[in-house]
N, C-alpha and C. Protein backbone atom coordinates (compact mmCIF):
# COMPACT_ATOMS: atom_id res chain seq x y z
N UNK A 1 26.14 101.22 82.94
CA UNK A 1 25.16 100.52 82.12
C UNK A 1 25.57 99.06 81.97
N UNK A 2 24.74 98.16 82.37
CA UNK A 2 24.95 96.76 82.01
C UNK A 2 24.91 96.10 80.79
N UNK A 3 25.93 95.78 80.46
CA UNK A 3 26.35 94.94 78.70
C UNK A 3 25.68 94.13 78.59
N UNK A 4 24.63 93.54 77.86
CA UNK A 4 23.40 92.95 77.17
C UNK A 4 24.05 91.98 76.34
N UNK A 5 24.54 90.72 75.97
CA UNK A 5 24.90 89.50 75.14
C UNK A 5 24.04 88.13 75.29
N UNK A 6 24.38 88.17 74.26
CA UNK A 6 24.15 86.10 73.84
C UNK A 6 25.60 85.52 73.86
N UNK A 7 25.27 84.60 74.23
CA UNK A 7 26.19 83.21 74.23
C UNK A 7 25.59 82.28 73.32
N UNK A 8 26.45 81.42 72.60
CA UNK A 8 26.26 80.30 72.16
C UNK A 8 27.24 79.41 71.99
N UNK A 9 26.61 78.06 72.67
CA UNK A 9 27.70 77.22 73.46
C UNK A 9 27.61 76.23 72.17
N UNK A 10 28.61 75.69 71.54
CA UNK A 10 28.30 74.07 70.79
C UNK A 10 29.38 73.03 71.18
N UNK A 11 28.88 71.97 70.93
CA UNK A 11 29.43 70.59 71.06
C UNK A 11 30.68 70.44 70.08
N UNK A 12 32.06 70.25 70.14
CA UNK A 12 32.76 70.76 69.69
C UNK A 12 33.37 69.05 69.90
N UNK A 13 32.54 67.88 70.06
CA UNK A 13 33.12 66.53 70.06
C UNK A 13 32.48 65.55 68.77
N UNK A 14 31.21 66.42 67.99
CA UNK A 14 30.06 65.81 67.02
C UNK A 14 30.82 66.33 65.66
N UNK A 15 31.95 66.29 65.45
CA UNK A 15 32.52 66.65 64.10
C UNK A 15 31.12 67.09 63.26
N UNK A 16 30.97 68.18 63.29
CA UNK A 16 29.85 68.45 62.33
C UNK A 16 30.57 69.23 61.21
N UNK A 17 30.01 69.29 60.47
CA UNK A 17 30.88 70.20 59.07
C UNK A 17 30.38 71.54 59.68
N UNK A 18 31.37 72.58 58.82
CA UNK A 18 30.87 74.07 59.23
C UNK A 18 29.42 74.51 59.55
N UNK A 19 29.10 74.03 57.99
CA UNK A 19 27.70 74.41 57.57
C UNK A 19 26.91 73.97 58.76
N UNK A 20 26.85 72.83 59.41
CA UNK A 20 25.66 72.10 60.48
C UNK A 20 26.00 72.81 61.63
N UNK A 21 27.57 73.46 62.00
CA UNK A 21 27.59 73.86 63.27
C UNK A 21 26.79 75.46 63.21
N UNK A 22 27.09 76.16 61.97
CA UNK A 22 26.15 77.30 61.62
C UNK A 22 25.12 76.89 62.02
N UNK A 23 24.24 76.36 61.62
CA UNK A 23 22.78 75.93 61.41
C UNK A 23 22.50 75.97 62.76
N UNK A 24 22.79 75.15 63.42
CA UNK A 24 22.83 74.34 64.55
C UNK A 24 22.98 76.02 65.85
N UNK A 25 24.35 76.88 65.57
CA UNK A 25 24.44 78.22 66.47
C UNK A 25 22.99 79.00 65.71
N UNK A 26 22.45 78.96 64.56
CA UNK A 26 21.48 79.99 64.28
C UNK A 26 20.19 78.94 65.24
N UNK A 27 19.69 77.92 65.32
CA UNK A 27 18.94 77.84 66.02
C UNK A 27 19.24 78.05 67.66
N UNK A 28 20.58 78.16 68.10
CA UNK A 28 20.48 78.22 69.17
C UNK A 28 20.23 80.14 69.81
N UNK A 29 20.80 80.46 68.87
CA UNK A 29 20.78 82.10 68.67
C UNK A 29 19.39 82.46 69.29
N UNK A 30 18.17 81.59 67.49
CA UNK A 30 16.77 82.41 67.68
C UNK A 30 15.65 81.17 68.57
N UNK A 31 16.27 80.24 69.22
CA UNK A 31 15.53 79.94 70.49
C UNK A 31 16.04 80.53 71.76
N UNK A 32 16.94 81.20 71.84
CA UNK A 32 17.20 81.67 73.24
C UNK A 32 16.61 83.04 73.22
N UNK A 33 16.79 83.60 71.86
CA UNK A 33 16.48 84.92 72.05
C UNK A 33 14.26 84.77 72.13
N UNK A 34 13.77 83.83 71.64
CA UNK A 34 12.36 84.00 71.79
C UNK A 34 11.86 83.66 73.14
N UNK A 35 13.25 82.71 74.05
CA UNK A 35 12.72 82.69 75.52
C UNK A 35 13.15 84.28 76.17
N UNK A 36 14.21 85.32 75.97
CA UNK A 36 14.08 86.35 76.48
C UNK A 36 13.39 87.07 76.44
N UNK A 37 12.67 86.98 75.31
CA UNK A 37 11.77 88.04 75.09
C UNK A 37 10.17 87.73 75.98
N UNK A 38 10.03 86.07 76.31
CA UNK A 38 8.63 86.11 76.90
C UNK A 38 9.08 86.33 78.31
N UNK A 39 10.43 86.00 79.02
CA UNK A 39 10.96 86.83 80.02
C UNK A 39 11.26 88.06 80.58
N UNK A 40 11.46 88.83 79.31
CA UNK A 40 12.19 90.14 79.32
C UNK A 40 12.10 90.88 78.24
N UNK A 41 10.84 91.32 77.68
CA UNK A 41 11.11 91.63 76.13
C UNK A 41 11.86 92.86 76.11
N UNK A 42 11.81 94.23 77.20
CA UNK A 42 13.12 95.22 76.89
C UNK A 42 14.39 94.62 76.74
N UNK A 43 14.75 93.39 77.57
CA UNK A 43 16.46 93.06 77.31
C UNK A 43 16.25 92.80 76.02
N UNK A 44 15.61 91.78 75.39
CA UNK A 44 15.54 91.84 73.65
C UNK A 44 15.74 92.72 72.95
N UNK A 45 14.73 93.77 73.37
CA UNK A 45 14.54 95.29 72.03
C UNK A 45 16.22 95.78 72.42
N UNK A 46 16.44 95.85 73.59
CA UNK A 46 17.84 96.80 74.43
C UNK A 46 19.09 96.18 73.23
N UNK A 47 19.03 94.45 73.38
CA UNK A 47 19.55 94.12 72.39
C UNK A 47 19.97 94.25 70.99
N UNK A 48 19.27 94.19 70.41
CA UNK A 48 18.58 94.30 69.05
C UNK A 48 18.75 95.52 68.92
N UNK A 49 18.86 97.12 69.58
CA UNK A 49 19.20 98.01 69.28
C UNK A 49 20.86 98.23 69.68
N UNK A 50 21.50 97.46 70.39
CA UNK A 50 22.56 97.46 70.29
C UNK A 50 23.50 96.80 69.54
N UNK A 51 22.96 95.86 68.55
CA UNK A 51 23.75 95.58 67.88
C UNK A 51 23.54 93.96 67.87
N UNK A 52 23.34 93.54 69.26
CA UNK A 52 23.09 92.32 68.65
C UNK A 52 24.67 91.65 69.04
N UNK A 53 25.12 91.85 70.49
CA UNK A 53 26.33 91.15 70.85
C UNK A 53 25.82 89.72 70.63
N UNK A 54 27.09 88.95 70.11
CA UNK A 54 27.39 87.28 70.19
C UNK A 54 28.53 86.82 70.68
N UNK A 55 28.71 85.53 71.11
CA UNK A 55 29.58 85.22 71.66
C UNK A 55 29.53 83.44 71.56
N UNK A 56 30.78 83.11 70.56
CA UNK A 56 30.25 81.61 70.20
C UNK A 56 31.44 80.62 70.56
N UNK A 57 31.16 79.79 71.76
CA UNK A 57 31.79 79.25 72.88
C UNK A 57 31.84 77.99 72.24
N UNK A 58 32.22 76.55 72.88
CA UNK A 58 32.52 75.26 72.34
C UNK A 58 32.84 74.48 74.02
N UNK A 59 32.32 73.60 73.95
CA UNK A 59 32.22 72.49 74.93
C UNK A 59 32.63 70.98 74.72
N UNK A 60 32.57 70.42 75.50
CA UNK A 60 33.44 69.09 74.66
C UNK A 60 32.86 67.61 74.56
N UNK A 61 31.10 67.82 75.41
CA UNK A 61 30.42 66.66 75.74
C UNK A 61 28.87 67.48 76.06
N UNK A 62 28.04 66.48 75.33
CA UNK A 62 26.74 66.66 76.23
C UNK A 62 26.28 66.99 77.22
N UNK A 63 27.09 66.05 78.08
CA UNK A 63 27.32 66.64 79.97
C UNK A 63 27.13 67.87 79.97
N UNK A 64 28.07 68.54 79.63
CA UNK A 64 28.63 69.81 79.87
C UNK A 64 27.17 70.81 79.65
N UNK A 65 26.86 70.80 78.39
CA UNK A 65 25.66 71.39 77.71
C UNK A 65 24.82 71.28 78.79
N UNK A 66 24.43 69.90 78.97
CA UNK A 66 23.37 69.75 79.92
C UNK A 66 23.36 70.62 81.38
N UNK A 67 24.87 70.49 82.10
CA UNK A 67 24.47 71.45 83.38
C UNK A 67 24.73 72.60 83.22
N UNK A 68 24.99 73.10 82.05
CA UNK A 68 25.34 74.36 81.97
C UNK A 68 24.13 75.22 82.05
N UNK A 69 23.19 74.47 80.78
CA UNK A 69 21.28 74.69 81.12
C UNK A 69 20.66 74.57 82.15
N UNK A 70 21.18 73.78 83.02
CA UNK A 70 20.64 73.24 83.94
C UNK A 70 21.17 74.53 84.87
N UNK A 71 21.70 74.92 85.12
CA UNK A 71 22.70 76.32 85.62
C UNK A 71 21.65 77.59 85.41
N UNK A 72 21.57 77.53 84.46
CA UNK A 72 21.31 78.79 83.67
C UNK A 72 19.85 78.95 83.82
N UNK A 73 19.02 78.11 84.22
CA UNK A 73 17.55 77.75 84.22
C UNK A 73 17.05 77.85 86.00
N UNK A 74 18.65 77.59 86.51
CA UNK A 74 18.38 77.87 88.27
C UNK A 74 18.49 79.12 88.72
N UNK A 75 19.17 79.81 87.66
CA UNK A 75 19.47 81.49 87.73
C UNK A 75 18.33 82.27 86.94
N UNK A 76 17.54 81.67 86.46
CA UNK A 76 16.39 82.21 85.62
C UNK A 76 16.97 83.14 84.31
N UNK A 77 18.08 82.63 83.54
CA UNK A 77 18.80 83.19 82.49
C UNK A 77 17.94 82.43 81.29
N UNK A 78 17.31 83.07 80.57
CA UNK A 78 16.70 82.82 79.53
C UNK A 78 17.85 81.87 78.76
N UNK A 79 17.57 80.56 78.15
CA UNK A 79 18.68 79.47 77.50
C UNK A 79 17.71 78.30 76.43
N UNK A 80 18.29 77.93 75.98
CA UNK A 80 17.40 77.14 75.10
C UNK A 80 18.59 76.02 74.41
N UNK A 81 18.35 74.65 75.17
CA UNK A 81 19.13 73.42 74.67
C UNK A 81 18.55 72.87 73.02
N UNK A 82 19.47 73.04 72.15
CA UNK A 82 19.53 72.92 70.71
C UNK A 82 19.30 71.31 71.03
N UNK A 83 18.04 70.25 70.31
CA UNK A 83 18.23 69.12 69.75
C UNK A 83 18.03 69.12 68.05
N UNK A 84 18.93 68.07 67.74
CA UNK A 84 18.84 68.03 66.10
C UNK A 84 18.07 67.09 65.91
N UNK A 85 17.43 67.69 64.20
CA UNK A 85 15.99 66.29 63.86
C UNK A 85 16.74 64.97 63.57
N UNK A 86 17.66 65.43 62.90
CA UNK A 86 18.34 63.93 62.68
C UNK A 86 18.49 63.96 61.09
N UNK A 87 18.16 65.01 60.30
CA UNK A 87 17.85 64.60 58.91
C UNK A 87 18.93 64.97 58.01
N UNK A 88 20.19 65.18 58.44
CA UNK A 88 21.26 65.70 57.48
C UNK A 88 22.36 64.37 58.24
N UNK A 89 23.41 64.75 58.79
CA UNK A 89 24.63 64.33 59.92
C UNK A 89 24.58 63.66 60.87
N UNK A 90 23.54 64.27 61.82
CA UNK A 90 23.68 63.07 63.22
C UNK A 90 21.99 62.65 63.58
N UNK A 91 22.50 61.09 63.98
CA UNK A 91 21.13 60.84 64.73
C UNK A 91 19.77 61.49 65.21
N UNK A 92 18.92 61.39 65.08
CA UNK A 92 17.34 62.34 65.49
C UNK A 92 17.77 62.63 67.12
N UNK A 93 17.59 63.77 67.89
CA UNK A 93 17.74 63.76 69.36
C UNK A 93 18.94 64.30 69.32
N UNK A 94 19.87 64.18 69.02
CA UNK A 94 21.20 64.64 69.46
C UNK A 94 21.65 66.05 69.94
N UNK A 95 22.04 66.20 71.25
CA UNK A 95 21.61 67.79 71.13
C UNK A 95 23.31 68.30 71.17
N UNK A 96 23.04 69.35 70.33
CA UNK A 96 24.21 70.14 69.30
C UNK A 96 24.48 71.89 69.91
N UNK A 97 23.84 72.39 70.91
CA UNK A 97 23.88 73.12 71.06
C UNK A 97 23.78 73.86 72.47
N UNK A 98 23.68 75.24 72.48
CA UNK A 98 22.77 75.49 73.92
C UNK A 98 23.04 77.25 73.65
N UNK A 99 21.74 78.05 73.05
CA UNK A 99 21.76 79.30 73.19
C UNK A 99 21.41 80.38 75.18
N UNK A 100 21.71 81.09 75.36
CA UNK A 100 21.90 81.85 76.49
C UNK A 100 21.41 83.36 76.13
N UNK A 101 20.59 83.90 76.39
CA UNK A 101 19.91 84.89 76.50
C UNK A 101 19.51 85.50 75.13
N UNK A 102 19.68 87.17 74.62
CA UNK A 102 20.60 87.89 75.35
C UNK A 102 20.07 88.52 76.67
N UNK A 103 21.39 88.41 77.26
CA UNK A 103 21.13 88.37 78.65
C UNK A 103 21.91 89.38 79.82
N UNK A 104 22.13 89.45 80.71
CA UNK A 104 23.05 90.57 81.33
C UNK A 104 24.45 89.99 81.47
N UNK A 105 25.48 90.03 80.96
CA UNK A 105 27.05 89.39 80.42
C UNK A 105 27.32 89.24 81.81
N UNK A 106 27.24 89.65 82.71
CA UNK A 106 28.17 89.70 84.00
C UNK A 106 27.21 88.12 84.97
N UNK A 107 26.07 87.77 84.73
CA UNK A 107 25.43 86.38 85.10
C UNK A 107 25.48 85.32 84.02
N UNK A 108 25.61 85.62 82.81
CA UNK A 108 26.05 84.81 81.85
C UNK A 108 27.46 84.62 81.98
N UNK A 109 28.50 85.55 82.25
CA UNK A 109 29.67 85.00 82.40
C UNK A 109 30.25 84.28 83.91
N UNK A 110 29.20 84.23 84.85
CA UNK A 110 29.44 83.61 86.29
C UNK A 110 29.57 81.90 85.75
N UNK A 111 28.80 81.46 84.14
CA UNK A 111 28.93 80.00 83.88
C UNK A 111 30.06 80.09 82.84
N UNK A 112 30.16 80.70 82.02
CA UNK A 112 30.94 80.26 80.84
C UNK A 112 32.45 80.92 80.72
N UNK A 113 32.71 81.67 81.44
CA UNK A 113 34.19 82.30 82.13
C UNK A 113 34.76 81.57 81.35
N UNK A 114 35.07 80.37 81.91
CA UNK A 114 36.28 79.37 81.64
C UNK A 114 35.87 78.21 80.35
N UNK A 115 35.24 78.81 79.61
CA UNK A 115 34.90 78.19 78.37
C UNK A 115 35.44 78.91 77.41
N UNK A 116 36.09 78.13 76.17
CA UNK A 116 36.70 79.00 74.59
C UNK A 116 36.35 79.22 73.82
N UNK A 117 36.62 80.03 73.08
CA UNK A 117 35.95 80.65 71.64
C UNK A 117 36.01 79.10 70.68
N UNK A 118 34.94 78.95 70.41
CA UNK A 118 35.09 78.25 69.21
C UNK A 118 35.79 78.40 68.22
């Protein structure tokens, strides 16, 4: 049986306080998970009855975020790049995040292998 997870990648160079990097992984959480579902809505429900694996990663630049989506969007892995409004901490635009499925762990981990636990 194939293991069903989310990833969530954050920017780990935007000193954000706890609270904003929360905020910031819950939107990346429930935009990745509303692109799986118009992709894949059994991997969702499959999800969601399993519990609801997470997995919350840290990156060290925008760059990174960016081809990682950019990756993940050539593999047709449901992902969703977090931008912030701007209205608490950082600048309007700034993007803070990058949610990943949930998705099948073994093509989600072909990108983020060599990435660390936050």
């Amino acid at each position: 049986m194939e293991e069903i997870k989310q990833v969530i990648i954050l920017r780990n160079d935007l000193d954000m306080s706890k609270g904003k990097m929360v905020a910031q992984g819950a939107h990346a959480s429930l935009m990745s998970y509303l692109e799986t579902v118009k992709v894949d809505e059994s991997i969702a429900k499959k999800w969601i009855k399993e519990g609801e694996k997470k997995i919350v990663l840290k990156v060290d630049n925008e760059e990174a975020l960016r081809k990682l989506h950019t990756a993940f969007q050539y593999k047709k892995v449901p992902s969703a790049l977090v931008t912030d409004a701007g209205l608490t901490e950082l600048p309007p635009g700034t993007v803070t995040g990058l949610g990943v499925g949930p998705w099948n762990s073994a093509e989600i981990n072909q990108f983020t292998s060599s990435l660390k636990l936050l």
